[in-house]
C-alpha atoms as a PDB file:
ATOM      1  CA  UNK A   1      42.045  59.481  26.920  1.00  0.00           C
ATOM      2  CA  UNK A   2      45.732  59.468  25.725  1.00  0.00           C
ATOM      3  CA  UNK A   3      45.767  55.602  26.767  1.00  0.00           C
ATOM      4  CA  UNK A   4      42.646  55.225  24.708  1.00  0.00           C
ATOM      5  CA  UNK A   5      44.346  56.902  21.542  1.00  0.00           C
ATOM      6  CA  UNK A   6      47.869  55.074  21.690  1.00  0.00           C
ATOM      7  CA  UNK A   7      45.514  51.942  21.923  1.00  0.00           C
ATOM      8  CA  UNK A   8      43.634  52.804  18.964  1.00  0.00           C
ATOM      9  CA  UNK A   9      46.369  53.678  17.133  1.00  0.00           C
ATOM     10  CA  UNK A  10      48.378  50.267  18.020  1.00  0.00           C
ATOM     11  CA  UNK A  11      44.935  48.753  16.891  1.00  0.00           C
ATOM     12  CA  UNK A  12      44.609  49.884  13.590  1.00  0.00           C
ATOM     13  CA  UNK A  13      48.475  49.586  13.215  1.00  0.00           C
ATOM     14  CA  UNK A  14      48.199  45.586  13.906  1.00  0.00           C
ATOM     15  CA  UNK A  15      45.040  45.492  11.428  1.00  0.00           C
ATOM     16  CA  UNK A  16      46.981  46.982   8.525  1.00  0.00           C
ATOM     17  CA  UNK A  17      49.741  44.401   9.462  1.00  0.00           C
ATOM     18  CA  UNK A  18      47.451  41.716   9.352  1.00  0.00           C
ATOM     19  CA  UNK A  19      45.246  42.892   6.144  1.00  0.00           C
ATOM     20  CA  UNK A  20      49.280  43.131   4.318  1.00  0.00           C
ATOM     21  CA  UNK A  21      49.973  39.480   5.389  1.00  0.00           C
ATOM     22  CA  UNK A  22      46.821  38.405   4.527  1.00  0.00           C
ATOM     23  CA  UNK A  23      46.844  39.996   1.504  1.00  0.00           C
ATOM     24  CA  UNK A  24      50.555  38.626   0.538  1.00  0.00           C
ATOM     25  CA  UNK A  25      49.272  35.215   1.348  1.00  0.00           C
ATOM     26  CA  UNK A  26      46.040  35.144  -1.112  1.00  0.00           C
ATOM     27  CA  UNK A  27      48.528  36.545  -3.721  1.00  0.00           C
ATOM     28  CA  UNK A  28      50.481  33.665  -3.125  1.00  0.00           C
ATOM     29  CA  UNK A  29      48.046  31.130  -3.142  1.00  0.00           C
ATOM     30  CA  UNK A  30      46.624  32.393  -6.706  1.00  0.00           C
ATOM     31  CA  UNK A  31      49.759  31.369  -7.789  1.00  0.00           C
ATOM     32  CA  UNK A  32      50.028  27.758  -9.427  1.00  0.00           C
ATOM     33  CA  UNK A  33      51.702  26.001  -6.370  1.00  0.00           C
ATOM     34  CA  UNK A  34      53.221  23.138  -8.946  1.00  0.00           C
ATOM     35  CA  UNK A  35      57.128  23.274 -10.359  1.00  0.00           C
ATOM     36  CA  UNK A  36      57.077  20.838 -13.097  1.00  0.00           C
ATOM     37  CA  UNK A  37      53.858  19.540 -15.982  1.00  0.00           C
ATOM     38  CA  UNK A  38      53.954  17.053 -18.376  1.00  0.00           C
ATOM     39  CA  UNK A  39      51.596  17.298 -21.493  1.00  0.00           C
ATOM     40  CA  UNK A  40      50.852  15.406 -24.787  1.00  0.00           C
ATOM     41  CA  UNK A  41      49.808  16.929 -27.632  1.00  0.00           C
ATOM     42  CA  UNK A  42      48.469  16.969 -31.609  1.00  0.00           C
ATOM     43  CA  UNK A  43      49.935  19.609 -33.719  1.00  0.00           C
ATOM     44  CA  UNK A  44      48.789  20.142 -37.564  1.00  0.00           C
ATOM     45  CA  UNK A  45      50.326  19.695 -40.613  1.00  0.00           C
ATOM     46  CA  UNK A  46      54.404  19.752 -40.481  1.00  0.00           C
ATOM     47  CA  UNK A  47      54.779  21.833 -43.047  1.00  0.00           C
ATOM     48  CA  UNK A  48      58.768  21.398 -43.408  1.00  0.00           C
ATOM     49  CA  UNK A  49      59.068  17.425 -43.252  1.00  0.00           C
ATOM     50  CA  UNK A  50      56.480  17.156 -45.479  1.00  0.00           C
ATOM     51  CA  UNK A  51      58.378  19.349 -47.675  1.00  0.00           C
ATOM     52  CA  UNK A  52      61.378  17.379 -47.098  1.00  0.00           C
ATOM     53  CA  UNK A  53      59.649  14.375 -48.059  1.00  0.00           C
ATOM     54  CA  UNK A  54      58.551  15.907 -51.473  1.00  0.00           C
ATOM     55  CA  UNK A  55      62.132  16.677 -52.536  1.00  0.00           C
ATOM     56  CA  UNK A  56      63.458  12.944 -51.888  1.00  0.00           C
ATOM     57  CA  UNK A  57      61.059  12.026 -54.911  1.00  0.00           C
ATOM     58  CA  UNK A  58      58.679  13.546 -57.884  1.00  0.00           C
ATOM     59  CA  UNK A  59      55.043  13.278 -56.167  1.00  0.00           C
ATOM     60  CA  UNK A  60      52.117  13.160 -58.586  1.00  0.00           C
ATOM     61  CA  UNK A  61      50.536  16.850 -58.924  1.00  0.00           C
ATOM     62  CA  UNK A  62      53.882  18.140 -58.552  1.00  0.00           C
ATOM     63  CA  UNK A  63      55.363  20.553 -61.413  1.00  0.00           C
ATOM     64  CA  UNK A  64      57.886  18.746 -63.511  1.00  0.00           C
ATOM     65  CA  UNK A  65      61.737  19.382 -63.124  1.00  0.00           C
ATOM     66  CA  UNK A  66      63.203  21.631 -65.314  1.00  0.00           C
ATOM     67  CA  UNK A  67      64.771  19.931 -68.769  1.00  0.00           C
ATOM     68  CA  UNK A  68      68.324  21.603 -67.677  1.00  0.00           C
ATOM     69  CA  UNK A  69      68.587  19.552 -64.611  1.00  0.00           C
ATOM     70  CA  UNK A  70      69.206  16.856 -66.648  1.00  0.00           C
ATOM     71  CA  UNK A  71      69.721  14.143 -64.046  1.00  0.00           C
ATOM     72  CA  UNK A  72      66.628  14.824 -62.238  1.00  0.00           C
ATOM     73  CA  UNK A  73      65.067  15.235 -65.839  1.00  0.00           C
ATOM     74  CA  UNK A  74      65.473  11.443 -66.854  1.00  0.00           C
ATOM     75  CA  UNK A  75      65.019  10.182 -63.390  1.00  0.00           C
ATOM     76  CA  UNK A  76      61.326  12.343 -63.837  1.00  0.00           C
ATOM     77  CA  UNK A  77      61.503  10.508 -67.314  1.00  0.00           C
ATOM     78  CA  UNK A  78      62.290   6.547 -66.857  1.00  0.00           C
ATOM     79  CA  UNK A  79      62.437   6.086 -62.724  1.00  0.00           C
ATOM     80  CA  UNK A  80      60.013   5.961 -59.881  1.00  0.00           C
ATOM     81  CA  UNK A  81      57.491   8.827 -59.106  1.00  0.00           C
ATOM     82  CA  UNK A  82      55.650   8.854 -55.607  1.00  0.00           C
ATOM     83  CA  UNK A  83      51.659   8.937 -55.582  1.00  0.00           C
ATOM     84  CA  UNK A  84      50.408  11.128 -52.933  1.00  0.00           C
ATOM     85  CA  UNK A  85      51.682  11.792 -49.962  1.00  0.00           C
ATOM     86  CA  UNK A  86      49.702  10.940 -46.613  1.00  0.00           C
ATOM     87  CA  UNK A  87      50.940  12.344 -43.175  1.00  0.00           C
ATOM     88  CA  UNK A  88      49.683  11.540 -39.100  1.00  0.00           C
ATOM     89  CA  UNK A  89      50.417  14.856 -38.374  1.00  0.00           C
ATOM     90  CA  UNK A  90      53.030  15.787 -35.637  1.00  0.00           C
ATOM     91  CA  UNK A  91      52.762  13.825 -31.818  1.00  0.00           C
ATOM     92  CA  UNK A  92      54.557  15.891 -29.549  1.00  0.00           C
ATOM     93  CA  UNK A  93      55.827  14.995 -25.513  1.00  0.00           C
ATOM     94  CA  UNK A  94      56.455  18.299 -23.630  1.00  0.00           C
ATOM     95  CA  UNK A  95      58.270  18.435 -20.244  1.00  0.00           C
ATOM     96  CA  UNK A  96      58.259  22.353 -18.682  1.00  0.00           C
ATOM     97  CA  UNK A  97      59.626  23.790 -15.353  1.00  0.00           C
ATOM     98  CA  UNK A  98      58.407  26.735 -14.063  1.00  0.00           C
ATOM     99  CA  UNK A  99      61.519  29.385 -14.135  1.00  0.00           C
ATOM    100  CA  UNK A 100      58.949  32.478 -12.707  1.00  0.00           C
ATOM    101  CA  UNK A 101      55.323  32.188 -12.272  1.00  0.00           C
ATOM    102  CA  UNK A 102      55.068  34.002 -15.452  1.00  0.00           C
ATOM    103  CA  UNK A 103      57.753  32.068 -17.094  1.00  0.00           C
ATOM    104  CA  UNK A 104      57.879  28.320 -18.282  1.00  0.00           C
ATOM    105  CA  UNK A 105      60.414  26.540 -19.717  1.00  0.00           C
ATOM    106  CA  UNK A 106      59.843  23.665 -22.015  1.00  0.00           C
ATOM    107  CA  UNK A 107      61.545  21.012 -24.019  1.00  0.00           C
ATOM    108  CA  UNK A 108      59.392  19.370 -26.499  1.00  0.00           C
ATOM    109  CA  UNK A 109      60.162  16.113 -28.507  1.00  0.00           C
ATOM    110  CA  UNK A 110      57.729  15.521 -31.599  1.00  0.00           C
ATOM    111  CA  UNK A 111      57.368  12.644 -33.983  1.00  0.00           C
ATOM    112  CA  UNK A 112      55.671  12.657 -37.457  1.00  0.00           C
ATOM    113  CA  UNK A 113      55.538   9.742 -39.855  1.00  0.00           C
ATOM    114  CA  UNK A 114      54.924  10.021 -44.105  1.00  0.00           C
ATOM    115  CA  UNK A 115      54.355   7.492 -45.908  1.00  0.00           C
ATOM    116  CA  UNK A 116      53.162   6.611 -50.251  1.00  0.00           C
ATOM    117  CA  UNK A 117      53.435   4.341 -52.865  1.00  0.00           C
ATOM    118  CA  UNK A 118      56.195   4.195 -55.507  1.00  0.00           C
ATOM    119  CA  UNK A 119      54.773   4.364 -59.246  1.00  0.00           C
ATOM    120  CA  UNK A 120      56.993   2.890 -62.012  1.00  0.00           C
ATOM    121  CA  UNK A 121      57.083   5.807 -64.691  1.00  0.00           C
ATOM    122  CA  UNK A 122      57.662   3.228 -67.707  1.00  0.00           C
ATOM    123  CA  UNK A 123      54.340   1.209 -66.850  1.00  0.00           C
ATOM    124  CA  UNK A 124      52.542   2.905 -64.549  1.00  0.00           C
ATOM    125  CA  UNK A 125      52.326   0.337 -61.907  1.00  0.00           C
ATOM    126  CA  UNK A 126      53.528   0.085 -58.593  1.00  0.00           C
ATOM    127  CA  UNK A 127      56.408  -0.853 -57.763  1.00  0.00           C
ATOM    128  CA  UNK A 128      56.902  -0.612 -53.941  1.00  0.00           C
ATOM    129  CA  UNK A 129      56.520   2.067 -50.659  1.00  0.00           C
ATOM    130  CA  UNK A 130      58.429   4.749 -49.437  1.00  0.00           C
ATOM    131  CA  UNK A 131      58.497   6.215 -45.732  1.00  0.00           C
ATOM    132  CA  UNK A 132      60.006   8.342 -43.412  1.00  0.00           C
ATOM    133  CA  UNK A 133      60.053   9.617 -39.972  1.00  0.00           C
ATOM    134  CA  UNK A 134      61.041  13.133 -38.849  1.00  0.00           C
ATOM    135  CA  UNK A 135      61.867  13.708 -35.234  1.00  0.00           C
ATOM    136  CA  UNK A 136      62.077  16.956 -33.929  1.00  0.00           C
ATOM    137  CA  UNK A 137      63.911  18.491 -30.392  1.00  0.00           C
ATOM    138  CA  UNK A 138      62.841  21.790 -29.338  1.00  0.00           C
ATOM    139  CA  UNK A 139      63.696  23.554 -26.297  1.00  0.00           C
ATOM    140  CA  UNK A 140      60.771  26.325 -25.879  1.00  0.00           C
ATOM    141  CA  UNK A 141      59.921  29.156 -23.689  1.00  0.00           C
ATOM    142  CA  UNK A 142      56.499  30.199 -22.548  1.00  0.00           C
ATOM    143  CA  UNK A 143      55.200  33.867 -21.413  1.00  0.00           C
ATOM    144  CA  UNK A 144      52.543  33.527 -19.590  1.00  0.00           C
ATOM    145  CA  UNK A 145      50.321  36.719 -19.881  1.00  0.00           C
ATOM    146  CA  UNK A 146      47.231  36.392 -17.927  1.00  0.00           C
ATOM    147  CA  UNK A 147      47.960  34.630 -14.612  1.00  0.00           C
ATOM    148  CA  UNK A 148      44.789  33.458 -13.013  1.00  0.00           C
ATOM    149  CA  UNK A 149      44.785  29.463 -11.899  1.00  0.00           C
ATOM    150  CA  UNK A 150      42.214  27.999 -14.167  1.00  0.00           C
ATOM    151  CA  UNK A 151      42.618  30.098 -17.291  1.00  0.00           C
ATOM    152  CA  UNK A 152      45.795  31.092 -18.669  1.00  0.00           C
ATOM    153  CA  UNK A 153      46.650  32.844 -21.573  1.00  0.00           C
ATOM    154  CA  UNK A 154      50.810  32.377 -23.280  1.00  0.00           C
ATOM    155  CA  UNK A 155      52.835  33.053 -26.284  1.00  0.00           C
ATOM    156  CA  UNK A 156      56.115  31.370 -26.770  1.00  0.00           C
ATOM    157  CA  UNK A 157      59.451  30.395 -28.761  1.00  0.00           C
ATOM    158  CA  UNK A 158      61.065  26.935 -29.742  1.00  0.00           C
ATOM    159  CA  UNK A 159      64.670  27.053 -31.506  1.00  0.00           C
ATOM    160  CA  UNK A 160      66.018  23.464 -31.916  1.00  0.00           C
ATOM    161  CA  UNK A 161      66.922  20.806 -34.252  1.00  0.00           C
ATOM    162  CA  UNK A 162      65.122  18.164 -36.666  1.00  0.00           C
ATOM    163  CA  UNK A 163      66.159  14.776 -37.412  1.00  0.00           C
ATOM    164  CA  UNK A 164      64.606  12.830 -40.880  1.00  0.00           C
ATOM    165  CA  UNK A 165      65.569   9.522 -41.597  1.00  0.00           C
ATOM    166  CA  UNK A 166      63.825   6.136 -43.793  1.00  0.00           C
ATOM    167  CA  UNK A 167      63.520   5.920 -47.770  1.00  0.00           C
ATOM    168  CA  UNK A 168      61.475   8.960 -48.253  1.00  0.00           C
ATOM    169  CA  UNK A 169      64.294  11.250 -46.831  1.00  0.00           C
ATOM    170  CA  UNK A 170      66.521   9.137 -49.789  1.00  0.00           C
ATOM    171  CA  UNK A 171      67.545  12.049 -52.247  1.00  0.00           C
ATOM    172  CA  UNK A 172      68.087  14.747 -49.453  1.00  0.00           C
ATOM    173  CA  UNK A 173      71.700  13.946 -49.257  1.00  0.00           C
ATOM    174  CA  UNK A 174      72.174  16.218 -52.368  1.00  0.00           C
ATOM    175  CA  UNK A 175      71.100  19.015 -50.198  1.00  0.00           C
ATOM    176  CA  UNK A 176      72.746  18.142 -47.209  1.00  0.00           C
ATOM    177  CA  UNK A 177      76.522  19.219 -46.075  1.00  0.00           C
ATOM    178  CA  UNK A 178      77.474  16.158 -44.580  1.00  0.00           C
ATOM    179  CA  UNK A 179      75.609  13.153 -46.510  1.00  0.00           C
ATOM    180  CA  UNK A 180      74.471  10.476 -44.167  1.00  0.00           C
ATOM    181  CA  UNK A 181      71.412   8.231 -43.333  1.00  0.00           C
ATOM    182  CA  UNK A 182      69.800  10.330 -41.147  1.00  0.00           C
ATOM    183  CA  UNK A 183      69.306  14.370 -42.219  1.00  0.00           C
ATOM    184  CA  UNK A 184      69.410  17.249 -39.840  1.00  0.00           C
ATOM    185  CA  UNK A 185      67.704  20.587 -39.888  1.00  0.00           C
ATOM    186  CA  UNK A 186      67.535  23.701 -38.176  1.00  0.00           C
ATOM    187  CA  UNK A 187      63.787  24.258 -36.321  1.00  0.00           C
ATOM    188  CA  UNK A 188      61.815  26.275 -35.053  1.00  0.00           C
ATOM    189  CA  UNK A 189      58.391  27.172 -34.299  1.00  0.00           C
ATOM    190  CA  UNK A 190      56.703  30.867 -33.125  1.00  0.00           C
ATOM    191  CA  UNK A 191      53.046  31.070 -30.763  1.00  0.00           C
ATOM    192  CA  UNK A 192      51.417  34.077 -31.208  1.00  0.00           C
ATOM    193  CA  UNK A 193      48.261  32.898 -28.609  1.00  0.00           C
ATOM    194  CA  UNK A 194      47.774  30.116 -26.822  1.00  0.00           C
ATOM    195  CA  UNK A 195      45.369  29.358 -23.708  1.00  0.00           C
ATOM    196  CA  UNK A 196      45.745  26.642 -20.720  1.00  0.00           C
ATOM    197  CA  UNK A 197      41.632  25.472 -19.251  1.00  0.00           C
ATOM    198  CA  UNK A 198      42.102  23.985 -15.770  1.00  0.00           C
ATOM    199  CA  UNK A 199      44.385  23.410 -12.894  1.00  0.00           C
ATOM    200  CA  UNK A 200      46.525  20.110 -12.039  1.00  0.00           C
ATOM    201  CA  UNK A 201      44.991  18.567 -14.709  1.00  0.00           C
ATOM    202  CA  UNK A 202      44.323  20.832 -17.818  1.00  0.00           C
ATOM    203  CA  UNK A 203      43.627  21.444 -21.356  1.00  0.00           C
ATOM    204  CA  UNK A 204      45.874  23.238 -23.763  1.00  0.00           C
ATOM    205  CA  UNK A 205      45.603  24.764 -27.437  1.00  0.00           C
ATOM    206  CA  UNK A 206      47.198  27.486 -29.223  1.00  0.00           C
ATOM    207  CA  UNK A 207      47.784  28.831 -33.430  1.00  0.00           C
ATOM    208  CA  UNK A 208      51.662  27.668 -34.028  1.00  0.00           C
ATOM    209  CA  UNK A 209      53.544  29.002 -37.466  1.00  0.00           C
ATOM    210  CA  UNK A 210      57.066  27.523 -38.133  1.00  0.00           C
ATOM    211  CA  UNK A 211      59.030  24.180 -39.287  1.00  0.00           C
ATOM    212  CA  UNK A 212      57.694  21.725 -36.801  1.00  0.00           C
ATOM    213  CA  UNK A 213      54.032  22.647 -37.766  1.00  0.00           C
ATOM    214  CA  UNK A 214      51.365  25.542 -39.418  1.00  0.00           C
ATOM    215  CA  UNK A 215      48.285  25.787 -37.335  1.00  0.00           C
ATOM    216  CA  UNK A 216      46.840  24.733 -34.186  1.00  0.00           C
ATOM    217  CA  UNK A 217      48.068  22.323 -31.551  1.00  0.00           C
ATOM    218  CA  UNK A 218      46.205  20.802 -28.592  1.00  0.00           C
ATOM    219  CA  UNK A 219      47.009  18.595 -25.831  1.00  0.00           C
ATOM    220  CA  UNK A 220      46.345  17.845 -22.587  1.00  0.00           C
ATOM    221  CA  UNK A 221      49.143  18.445 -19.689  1.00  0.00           C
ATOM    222  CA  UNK A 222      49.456  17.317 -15.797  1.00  0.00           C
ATOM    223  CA  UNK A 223      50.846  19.929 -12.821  1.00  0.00           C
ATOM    224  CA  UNK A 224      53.161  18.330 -10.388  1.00  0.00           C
END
């Protein structure tokens, strides 16, 4: 009977043992088993390059300088104004490594173009284009909240840098510290909510507010 008991007991003792392992391994495997992804995405409108743009020139709709700034006065009065301003919006290239499985980190590299046509302020006509390009570097770190394979939910933080350059980006070099051809600001953009649909291969959107865009994003990324 005592045999019986000790037997039981080393029974039960090697199914708890295997019910922990087993258990440890499904918790494993519900974990992404990838390192690295590599996603593309649209964000909305750049809110800060396209404000960047508008001081490099007068745009039509825009409130007229004030009369005590005489310079930009008279160049309001007999130069160049812009008509309005069109935008593609920002292209972004994101490269992440997984730090944690609830922790990504990301470097993203995003590239927005503005473009419109110069209007002679003496005759109304016009009198050639302007353009510019903003390019913007932002290292960014993802919390990822709700861990399940196919659906995630994340918030994150970019800080980083923002390089404008072309003929729209002309008259910044009043505002700038050190005046050169190409102008560099300080970026960064906050995620409040954001949600990844799928597994090696997956869909990604979130809200964004910041420099580098105001409103949504969405892209589609690749596990590795």
């Amino acid at each position: 009977m005592r045999k019986v008991n000790v037997f039981k007991r080393h029974l039960i003792a090697f199914a708890a043992v295997l019910l922990a392992a087993t258990a440890a391994m499904a918790q494993n495997k519900s974990e992404l088993p990838y390192r690295y992804e590599f996603g593309v995405s649209f964000s909305a409108h750049p809110e800060l390059a396209c404000d960047y743009y508008k001081k490099g020139a007068f745009i039509i709709g825009d409130v007229s300088p004030r009369e005590d700034r005489q310079d930009d006065y008279l160049a309001y009065l007999y130069g160049d104004h812009r008509s309005y301003m069109y935008s593609t919006g920002s292209i972004n290239f994101e490269g992440s490594i997984y730090l944690k499985p609830w922790l990504i980190q990301s470097f993203n590299v995003g590239f927005v173009q503005m473009w419109s046509s110069r209007i002679d302020n003496m005759t109304g006509e016009r009198s050639g284009s302007d353009y510019g390009m903003g390019i913007t570097l932002l290292p960014e770190l993802k919390l990822i909240t709700n861990r399940r394979h196919a659906f995630r939910v994340f918030c994150s933080f970019a800080l980083g840098t923002g390089l404008y350059m072309g003929s729209g980006f002309g008259n910044m070099r009043r505002y700038d510290r050190f005046p050169s051809a190409i102008h560099q600001r300080l970026e960064f953009e906050w995620v409040p909510l954001g949600i990844m649909i799928g597994r090696k291969c997956y869909f990604y959107a979130n809200a964004g507010l910041g420099t580098a865009y105001v409103g949504g994003r969405a892209g589609v990324a690749y596990r590795f």
